[in-house]
Structures are given as C-alpha cells and as structure tokens.
PDB file of N, CA and C in Angstrom:
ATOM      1  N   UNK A   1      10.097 -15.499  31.163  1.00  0.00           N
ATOM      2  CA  UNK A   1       9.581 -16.572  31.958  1.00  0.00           C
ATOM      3  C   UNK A   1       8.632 -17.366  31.060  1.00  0.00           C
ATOM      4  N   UNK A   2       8.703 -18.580  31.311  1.00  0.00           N
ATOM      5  CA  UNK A   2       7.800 -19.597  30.482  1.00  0.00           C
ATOM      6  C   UNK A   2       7.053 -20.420  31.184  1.00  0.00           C
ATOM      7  N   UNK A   3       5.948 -20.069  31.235  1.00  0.00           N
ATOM      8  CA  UNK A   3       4.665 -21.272  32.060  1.00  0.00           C
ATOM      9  C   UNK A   3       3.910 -22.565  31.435  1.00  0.00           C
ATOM     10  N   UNK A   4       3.964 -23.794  31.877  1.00  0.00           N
ATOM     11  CA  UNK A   4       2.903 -24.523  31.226  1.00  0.00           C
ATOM     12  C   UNK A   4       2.059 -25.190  32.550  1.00  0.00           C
ATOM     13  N   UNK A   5       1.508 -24.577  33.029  1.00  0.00           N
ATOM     14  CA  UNK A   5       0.360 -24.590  33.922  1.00  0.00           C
ATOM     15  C   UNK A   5      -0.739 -24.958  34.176  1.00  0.00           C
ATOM     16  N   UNK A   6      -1.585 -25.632  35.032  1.00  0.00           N
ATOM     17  CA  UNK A   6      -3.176 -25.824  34.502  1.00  0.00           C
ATOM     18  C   UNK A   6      -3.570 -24.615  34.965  1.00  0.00           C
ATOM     19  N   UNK A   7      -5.178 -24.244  34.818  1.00  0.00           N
ATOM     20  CA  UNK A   7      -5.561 -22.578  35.369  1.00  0.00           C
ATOM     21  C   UNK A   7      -5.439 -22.219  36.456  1.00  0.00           C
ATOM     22  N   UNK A   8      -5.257 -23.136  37.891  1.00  0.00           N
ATOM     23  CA  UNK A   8      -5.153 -22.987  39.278  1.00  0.00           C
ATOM     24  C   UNK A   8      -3.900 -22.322  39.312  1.00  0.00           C
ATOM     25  N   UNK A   9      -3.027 -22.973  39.051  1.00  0.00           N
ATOM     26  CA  UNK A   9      -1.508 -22.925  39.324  1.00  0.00           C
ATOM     27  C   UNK A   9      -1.275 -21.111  38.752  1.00  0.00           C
ATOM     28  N   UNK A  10      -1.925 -21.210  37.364  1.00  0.00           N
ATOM     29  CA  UNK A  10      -1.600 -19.836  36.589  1.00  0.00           C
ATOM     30  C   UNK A  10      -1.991 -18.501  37.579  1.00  0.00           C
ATOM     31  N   UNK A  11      -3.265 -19.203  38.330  1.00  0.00           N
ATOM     32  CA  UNK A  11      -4.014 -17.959  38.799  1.00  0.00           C
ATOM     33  C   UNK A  11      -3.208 -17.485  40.040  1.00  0.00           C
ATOM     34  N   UNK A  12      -2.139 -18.585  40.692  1.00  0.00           N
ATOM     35  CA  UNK A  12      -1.739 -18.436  42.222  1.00  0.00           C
ATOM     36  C   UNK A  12      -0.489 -17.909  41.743  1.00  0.00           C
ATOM     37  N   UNK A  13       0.001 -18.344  40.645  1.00  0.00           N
ATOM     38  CA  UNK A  13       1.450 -17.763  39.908  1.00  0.00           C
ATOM     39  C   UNK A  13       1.192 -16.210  39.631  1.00  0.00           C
ATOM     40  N   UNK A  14      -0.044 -16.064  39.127  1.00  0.00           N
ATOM     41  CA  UNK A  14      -0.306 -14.524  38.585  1.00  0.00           C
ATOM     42  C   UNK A  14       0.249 -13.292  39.505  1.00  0.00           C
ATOM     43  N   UNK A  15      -0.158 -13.431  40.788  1.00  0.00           N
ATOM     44  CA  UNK A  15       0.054 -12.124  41.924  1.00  0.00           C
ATOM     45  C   UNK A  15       1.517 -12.184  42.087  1.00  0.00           C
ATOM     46  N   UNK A  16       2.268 -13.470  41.801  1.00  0.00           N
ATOM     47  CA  UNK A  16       4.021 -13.442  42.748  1.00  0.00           C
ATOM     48  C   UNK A  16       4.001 -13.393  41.520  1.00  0.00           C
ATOM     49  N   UNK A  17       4.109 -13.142  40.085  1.00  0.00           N
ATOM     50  CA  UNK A  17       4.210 -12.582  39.409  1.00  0.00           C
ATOM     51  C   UNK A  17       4.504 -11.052  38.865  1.00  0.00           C
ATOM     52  N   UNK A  18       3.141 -10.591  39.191  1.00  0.00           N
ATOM     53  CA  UNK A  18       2.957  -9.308  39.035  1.00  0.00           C
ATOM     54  C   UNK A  18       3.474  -8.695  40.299  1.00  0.00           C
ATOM     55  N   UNK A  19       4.007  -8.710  41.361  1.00  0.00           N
ATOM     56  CA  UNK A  19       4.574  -8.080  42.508  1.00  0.00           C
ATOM     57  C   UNK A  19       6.416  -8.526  41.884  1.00  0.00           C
ATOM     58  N   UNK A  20       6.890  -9.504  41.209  1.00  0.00           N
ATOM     59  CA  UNK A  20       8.248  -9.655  41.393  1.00  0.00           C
ATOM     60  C   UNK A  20       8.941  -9.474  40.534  1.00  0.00           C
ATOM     61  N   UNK A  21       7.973  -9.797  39.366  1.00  0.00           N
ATOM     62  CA  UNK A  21       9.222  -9.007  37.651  1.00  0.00           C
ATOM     63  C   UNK A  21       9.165  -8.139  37.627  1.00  0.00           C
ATOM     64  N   UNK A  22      10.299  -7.795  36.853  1.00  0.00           N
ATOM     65  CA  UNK A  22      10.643  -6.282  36.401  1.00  0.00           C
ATOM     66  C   UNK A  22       9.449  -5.273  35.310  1.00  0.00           C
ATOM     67  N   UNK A  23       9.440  -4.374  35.713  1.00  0.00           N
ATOM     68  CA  UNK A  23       8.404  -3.924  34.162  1.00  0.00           C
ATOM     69  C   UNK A  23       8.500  -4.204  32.766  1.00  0.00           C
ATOM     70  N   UNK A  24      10.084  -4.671  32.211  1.00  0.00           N
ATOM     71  CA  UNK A  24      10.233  -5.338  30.733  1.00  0.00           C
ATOM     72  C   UNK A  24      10.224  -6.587  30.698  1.00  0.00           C
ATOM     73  N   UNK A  25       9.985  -7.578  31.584  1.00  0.00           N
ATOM     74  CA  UNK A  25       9.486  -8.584  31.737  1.00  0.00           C
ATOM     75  C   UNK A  25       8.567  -9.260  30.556  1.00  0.00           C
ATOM     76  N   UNK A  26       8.733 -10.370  29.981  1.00  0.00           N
ATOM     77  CA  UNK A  26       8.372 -11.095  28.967  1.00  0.00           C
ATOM     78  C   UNK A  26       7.596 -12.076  29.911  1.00  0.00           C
ATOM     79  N   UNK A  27       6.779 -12.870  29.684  1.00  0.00           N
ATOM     80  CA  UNK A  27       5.758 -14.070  29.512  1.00  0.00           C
ATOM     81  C   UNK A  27       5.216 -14.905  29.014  1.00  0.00           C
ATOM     82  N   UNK A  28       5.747 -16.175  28.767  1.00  0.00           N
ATOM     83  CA  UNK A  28       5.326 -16.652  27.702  1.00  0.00           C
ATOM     84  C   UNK A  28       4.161 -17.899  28.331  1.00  0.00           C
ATOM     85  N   UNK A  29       3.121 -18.070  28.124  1.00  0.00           N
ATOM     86  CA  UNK A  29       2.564 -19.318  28.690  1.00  0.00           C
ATOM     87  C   UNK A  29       1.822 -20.297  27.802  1.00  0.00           C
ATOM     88  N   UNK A  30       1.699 -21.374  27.718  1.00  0.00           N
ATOM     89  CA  UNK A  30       1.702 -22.359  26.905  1.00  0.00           C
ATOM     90  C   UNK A  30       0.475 -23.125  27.006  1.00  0.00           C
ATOM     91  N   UNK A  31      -0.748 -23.091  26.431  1.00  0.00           N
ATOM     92  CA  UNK A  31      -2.175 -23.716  26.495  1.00  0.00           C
ATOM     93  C   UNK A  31      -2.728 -22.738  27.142  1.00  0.00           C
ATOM     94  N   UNK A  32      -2.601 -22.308  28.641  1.00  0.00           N
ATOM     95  CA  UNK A  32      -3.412 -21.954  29.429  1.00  0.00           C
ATOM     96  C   UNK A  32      -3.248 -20.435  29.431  1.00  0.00           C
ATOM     97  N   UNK A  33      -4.122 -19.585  30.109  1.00  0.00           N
ATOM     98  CA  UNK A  33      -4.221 -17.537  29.597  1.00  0.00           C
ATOM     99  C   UNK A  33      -3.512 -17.469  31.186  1.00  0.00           C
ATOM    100  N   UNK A  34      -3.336 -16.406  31.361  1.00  0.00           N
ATOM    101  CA  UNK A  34      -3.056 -15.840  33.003  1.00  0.00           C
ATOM    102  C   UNK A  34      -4.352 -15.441  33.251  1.00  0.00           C
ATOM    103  N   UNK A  35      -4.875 -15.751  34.174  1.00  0.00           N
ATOM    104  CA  UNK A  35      -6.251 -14.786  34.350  1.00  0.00           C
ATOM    105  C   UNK A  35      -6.300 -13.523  34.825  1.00  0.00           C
ATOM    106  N   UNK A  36      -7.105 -12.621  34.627  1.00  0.00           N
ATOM    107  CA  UNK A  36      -6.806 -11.738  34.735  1.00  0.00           C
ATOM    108  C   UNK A  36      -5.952 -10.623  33.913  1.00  0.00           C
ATOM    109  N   UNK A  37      -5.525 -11.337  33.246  1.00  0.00           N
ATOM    110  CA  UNK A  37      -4.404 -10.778  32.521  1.00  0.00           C
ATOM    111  C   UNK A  37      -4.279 -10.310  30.979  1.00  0.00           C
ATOM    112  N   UNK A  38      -4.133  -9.582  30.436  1.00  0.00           N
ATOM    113  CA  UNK A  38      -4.430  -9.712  29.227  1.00  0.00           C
ATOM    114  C   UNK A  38      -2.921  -9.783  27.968  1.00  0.00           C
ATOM    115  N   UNK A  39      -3.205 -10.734  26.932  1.00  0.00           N
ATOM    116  CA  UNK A  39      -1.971 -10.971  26.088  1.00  0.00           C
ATOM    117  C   UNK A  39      -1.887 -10.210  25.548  1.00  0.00           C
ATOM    118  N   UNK A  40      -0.250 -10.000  25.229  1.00  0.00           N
ATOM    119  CA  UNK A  40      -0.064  -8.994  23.669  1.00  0.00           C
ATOM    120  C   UNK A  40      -0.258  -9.495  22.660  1.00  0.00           C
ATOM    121  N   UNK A  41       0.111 -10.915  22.833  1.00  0.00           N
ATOM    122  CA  UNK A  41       0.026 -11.773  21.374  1.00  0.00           C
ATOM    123  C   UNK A  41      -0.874 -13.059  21.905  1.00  0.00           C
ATOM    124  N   UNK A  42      -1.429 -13.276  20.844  1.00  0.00           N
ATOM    125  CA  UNK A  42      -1.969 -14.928  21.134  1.00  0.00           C
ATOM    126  C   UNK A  42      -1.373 -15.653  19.481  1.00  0.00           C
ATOM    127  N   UNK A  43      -0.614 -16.497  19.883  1.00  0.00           N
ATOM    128  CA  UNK A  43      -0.343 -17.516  18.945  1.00  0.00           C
ATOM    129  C   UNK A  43      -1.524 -18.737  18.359  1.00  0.00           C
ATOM    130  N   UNK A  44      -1.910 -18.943  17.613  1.00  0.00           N
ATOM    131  CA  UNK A  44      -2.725 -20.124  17.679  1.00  0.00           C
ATOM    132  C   UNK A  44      -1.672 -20.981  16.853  1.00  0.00           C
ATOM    133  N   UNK A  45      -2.043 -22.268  17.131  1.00  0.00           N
ATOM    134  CA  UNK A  45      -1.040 -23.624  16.110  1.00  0.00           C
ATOM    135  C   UNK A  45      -2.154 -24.110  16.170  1.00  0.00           C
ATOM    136  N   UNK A  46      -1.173 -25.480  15.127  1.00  0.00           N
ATOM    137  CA  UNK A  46      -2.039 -26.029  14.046  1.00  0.00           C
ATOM    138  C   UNK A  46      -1.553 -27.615  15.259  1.00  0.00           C
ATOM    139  N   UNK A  47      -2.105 -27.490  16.740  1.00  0.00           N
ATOM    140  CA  UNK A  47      -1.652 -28.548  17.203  1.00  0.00           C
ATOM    141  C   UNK A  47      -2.235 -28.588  18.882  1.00  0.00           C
ATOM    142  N   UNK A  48      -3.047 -30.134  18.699  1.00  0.00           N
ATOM    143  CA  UNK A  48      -4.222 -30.581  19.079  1.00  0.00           C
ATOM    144  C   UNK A  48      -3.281 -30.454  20.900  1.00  0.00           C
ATOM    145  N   UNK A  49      -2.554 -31.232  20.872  1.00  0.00           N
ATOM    146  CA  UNK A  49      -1.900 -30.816  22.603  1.00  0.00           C
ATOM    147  C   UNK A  49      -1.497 -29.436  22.972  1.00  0.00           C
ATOM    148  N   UNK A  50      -1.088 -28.586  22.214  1.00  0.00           N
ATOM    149  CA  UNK A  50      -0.815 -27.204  22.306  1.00  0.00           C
ATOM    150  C   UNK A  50      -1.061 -26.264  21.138  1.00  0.00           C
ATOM    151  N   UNK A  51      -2.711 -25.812  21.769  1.00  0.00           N
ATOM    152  CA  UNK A  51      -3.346 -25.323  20.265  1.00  0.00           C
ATOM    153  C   UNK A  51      -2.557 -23.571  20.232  1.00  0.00           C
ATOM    154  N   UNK A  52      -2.523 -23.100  21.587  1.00  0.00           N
ATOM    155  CA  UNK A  52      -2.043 -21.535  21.920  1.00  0.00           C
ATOM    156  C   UNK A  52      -1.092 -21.281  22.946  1.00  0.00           C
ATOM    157  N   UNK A  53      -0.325 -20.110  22.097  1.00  0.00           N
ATOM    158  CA  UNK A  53       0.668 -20.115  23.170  1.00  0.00           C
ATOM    159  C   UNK A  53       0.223 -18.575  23.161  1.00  0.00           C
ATOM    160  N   UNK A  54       0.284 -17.921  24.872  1.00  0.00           N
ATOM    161  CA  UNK A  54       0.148 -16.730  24.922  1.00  0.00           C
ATOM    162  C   UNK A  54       1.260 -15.807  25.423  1.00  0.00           C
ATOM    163  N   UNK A  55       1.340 -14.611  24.965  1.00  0.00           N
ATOM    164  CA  UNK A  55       2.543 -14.068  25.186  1.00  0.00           C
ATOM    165  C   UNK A  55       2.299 -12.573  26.127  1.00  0.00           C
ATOM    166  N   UNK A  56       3.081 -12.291  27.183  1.00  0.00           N
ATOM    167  CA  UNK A  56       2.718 -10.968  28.150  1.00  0.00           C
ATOM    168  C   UNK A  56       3.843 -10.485  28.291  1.00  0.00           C
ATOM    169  N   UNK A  57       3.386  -9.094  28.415  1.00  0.00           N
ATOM    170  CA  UNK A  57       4.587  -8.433  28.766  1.00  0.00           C
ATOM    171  C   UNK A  57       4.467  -6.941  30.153  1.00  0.00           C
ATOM    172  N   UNK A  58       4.920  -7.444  31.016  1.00  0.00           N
ATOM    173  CA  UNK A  58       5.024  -6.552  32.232  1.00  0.00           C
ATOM    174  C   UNK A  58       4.548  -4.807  31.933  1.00  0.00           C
ATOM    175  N   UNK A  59       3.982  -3.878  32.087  1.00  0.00           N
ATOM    176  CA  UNK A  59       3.772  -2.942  31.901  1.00  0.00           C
ATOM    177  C   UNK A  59       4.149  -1.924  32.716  1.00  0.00           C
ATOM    178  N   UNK A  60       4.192  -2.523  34.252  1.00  0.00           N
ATOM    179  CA  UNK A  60       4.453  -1.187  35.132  1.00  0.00           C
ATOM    180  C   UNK A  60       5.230  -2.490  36.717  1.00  0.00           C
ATOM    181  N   UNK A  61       5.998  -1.529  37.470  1.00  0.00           N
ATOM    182  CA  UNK A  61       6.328  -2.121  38.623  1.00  0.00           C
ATOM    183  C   UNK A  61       5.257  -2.254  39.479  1.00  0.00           C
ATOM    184  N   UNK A  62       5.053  -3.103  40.640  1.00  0.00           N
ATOM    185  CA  UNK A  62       4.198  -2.802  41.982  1.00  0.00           C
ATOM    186  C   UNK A  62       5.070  -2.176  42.596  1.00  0.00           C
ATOM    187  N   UNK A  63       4.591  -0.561  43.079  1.00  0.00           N
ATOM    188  CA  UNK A  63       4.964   0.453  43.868  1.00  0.00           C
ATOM    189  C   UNK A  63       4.239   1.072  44.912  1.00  0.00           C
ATOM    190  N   UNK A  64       3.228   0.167  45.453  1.00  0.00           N
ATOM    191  CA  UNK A  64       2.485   0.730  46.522  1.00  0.00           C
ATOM    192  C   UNK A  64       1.709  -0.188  47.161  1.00  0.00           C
ATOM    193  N   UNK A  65       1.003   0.016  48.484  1.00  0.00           N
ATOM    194  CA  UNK A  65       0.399  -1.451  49.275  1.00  0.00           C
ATOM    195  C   UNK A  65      -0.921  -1.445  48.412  1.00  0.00           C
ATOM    196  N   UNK A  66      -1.840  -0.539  47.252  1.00  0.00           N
ATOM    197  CA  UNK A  66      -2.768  -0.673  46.890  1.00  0.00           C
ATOM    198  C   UNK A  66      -2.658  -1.414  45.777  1.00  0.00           C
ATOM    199  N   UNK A  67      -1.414  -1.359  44.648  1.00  0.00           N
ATOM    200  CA  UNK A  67      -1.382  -2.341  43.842  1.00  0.00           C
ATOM    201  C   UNK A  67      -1.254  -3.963  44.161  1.00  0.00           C
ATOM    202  N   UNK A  68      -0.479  -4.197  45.351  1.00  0.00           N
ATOM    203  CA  UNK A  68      -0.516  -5.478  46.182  1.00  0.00           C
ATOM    204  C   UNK A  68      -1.812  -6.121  46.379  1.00  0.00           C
ATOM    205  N   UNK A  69      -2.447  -4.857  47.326  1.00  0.00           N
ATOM    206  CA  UNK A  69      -3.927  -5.253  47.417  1.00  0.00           C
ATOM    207  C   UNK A  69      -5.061  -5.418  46.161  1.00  0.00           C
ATOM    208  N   UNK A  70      -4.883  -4.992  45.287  1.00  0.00           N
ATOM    209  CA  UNK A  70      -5.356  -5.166  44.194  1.00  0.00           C
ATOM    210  C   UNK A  70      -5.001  -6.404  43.635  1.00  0.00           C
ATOM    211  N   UNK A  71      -3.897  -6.892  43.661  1.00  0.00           N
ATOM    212  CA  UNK A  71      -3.454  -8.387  42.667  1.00  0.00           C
ATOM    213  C   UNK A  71      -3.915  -9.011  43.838  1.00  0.00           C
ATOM    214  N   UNK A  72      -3.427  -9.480  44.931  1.00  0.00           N
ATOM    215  CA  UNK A  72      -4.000 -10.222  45.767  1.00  0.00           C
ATOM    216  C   UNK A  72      -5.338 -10.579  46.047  1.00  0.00           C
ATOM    217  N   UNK A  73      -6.664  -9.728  45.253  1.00  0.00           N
ATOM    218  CA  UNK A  73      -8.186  -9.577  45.834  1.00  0.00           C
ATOM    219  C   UNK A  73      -8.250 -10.087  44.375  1.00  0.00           C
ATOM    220  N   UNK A  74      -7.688 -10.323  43.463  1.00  0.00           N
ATOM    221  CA  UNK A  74      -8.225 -10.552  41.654  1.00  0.00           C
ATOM    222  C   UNK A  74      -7.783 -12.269  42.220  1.00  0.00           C
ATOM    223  N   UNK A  75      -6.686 -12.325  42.446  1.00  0.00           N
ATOM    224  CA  UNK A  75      -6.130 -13.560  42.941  1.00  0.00           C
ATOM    225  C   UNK A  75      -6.860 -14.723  43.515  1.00  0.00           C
ATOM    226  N   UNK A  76      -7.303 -13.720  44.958  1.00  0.00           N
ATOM    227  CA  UNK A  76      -8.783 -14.661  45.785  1.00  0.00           C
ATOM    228  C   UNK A  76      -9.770 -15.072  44.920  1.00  0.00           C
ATOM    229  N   UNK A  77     -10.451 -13.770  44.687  1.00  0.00           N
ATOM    230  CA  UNK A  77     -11.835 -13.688  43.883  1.00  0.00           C
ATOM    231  C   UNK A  77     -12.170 -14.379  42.677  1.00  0.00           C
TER     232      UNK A  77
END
C-alpha cells in the first residue's frame, strides 16, 4: 500500500489499517510518518517536495476486541 497523505488523513487511515492488512503487509508513505507507528526504513532524498519516504511493515494480525480498542483510543487521542 502507498500513502501520500497530510497527518489527519494518515492518523484516521492508521486504525482501518492496522485492523485490515495482512501481517506481511508492506507500507509505503510518502512525506508524512503514520503516527503512532513506527518505520522500518526511513528514506531521506535529496528533494525539497518529497524530502522522506517512510516504509512499514505489518507485524502481527488484530485478533481480539482489545487490540481494536487499543488502535481506536491511539486514533482518538
């Protein structure tokens, strides 16, 4: 999946995110971080409209109503 997002959009994308890909799930997002979230890679360029591109990768499924509730309360907050 490939995002170019401002930070609102990233942050409301983040939870239907993390509840709907698969665990080998790739991420690629373009200027902006996922919040919350942390990269495997950070790219930097040599370029003033798109200085970083960040790269994620899924780690585990959502398998229970507490991980839900958990992305959903990082989401709000």
């Amino acid at each position: 999946m490939v995002c170019y997002l401002y930070p609102g959009a990233m942050t409301k994308l983040s939870s239907k995110l993390a509840m709907e890909l698969k665990p080998s799930a790739k991420v690629i997002s373009n200027t902006f971080e996922i919040p919350s979230w942390t990269p495997t890679v950070i790219q930097n360029l040599e370029d003033v409209m798109c200085p970083q591109i960040f790269h994620y990768k899924m780690k585990t499924a959502v398998t229970s109503i507490h991980q839900v509730i958990d992305i959903l309360y990082t989401t709000i907050c």
